[in-house]
N, C-alpha and C. Protein backbone atom coordinates (compact mmCIF):
# COMPACT_ATOMS: atom_id res chain seq x y z
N UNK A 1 0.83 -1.20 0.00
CA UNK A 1 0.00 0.00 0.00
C UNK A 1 0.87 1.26 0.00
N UNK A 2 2.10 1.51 0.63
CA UNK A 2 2.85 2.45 0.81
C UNK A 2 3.64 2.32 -0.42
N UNK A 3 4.23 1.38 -1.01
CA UNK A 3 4.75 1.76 -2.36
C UNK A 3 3.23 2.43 -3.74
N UNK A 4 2.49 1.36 -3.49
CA UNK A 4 1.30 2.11 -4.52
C UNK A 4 1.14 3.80 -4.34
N UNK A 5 1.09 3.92 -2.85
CA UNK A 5 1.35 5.74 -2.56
C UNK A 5 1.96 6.47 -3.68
N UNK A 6 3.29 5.96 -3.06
CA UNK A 6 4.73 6.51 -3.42
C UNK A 6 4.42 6.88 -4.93
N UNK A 7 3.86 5.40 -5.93
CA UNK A 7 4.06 5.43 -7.24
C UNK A 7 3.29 6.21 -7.94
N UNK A 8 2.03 6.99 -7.01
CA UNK A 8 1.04 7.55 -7.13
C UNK A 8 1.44 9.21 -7.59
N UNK A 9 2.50 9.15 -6.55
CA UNK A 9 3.09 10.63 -6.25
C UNK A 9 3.94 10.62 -6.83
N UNK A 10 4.60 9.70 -7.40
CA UNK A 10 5.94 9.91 -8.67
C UNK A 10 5.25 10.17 -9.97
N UNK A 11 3.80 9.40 -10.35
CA UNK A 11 3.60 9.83 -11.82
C UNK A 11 2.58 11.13 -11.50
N UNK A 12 2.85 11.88 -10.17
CA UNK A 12 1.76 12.80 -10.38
C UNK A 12 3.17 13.94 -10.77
N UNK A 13 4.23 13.52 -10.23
CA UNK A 13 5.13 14.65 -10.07
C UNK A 13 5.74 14.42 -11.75
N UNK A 14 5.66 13.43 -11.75
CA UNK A 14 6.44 13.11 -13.49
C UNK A 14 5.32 14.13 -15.09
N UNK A 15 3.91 14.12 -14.27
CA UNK A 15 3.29 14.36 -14.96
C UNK A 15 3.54 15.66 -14.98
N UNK A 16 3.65 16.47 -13.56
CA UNK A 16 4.07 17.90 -13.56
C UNK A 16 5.25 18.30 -14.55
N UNK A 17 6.26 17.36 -14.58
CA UNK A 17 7.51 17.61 -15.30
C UNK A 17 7.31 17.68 -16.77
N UNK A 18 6.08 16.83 -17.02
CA UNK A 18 6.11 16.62 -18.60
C UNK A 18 5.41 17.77 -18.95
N UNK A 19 4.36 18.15 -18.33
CA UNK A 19 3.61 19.33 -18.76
C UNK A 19 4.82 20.86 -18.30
N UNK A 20 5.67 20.90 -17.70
CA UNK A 20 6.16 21.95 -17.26
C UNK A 20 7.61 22.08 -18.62
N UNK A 21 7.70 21.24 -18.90
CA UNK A 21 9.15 20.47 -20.34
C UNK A 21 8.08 21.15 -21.19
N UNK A 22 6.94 20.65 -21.50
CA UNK A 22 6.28 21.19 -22.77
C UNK A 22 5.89 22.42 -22.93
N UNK A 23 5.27 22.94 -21.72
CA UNK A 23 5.06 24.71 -21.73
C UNK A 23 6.80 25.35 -22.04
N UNK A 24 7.88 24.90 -21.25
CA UNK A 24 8.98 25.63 -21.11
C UNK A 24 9.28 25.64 -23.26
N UNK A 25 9.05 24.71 -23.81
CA UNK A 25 9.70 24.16 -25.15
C UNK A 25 8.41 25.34 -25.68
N UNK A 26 6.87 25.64 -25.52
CA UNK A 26 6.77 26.27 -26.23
C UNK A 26 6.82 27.88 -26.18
N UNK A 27 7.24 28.47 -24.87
CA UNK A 27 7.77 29.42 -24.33
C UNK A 27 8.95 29.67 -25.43
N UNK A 28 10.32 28.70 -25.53
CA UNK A 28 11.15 28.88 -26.27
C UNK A 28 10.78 29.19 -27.64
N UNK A 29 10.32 28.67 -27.88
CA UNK A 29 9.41 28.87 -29.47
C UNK A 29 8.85 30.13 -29.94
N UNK A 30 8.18 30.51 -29.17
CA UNK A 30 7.70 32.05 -28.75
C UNK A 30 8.51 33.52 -28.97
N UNK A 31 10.00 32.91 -27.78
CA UNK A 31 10.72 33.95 -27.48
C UNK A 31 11.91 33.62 -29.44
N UNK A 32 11.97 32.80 -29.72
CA UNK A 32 12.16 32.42 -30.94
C UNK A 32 11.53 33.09 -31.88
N UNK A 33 10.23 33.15 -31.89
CA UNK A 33 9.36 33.86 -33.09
C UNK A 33 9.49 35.72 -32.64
N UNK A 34 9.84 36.13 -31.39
CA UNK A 34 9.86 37.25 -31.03
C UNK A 34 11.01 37.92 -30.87
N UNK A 35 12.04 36.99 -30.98
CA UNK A 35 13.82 36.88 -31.84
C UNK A 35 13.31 37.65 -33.20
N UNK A 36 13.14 36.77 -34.08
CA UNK A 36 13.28 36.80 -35.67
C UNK A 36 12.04 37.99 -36.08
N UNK A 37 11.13 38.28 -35.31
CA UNK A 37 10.15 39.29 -35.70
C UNK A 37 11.21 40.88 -35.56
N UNK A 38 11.97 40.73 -33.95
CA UNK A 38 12.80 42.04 -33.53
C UNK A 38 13.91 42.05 -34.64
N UNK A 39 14.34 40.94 -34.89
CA UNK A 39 15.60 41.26 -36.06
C UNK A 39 14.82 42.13 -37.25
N UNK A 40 13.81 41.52 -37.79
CA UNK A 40 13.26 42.04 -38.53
C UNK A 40 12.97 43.49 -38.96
N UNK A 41 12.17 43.41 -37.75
CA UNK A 41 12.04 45.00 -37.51
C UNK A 41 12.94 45.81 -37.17
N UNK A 42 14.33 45.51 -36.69
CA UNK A 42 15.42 46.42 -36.95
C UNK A 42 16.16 46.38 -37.81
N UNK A 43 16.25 45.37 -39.02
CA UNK A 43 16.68 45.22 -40.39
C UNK A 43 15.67 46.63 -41.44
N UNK A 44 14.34 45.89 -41.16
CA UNK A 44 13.54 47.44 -41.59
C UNK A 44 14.14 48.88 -41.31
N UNK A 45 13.73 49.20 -40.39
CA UNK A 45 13.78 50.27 -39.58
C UNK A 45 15.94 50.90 -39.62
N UNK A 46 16.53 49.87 -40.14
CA UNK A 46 17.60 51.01 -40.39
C UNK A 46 17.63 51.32 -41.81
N UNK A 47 16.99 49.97 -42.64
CA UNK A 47 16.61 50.19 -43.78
C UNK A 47 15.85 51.64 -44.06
N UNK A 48 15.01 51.79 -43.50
CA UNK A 48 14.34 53.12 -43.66
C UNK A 48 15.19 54.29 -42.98
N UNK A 49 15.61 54.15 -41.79
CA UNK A 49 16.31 55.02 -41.67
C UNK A 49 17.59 55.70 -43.06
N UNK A 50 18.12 54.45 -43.71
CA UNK A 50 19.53 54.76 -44.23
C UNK A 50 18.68 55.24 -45.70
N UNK A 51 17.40 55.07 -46.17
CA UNK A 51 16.62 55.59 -47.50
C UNK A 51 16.08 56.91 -46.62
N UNK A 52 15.93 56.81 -45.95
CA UNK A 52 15.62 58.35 -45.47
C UNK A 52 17.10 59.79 -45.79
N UNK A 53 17.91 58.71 -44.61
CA UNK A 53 18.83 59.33 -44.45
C UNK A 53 19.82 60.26 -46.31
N UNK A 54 19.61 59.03 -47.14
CA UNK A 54 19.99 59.00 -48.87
C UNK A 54 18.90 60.22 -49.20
N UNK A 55 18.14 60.43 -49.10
CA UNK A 55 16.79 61.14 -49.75
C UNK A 55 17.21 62.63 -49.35
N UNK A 56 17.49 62.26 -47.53
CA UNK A 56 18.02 64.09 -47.19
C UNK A 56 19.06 64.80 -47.80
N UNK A 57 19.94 63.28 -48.03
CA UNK A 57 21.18 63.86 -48.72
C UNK A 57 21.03 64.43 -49.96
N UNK A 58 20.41 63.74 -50.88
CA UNK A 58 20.07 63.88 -52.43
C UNK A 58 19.05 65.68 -52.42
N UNK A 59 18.78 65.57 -51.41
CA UNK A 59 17.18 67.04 -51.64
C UNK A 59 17.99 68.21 -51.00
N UNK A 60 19.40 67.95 -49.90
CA UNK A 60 19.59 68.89 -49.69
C UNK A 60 20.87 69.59 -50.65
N UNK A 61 20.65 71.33 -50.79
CA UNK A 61 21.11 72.08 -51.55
C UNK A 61 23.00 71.82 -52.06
N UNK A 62 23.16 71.38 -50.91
CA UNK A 62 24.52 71.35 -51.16
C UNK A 62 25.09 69.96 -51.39
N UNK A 63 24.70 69.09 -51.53
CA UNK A 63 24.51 67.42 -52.23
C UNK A 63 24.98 67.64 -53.49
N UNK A 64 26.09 66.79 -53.28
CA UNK A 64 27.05 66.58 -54.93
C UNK A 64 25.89 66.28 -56.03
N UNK A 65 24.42 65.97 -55.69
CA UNK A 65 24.04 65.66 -56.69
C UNK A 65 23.33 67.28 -57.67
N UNK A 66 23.08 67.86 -56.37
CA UNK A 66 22.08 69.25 -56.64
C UNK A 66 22.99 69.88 -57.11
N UNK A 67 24.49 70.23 -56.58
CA UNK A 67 25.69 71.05 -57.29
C UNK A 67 25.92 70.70 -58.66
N UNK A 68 25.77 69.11 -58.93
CA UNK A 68 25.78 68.85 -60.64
C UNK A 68 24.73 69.67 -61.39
N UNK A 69 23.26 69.76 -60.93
CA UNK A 69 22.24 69.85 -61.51
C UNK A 69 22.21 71.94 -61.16
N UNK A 70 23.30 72.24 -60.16
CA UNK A 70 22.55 73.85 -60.30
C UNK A 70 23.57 73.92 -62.12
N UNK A 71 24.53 74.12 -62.55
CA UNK A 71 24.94 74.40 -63.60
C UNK A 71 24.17 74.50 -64.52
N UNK A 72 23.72 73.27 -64.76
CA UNK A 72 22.76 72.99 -65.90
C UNK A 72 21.33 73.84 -65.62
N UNK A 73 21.21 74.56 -64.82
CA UNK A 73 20.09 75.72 -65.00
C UNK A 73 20.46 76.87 -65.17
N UNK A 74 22.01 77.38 -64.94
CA UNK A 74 22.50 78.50 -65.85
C UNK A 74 22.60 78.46 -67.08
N UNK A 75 23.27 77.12 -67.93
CA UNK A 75 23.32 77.03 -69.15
C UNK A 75 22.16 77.06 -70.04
N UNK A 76 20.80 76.84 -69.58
CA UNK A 76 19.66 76.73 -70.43
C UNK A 76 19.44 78.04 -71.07
């Protein structure tokens, strides 16, 4: 009777373990999908920053590109 106990309370505690292994595995999974979403979004986000950053360069006045292009509105 005292081992039947015992064996009672080992698969109750085993059962705790298996369910506590499976939440922890899909926890990992999670913090996994919330890994690769943050990379993401900071792959974006300098992406936009560095097309932003190209755009200010290109629009502002003194940008090797605008200094090519003032000439060519004296010559017309």
């Amino acid at each position: 009777m005292i081992e039947s106990k015992y064996e009672s309370k080992y698969k109750d505690v085993m059962a705790e373990v298996a369910e506590a292994e499976h939440t922890m595995k899909a926890r990992e999974e999670k913090l996994k999908e919330i890994d690769q979403a943050v990379r993401e979004a900071k792959k974006a986000s300098e992406k936009a920053v560095d097309e932003k950053m190209e755009l200010k360069i290109f629009s502002s006045p003194t940008s090797p590109k605008s200094l090519i292009q003032i000439p060519s509105l004296f010559n017309s």
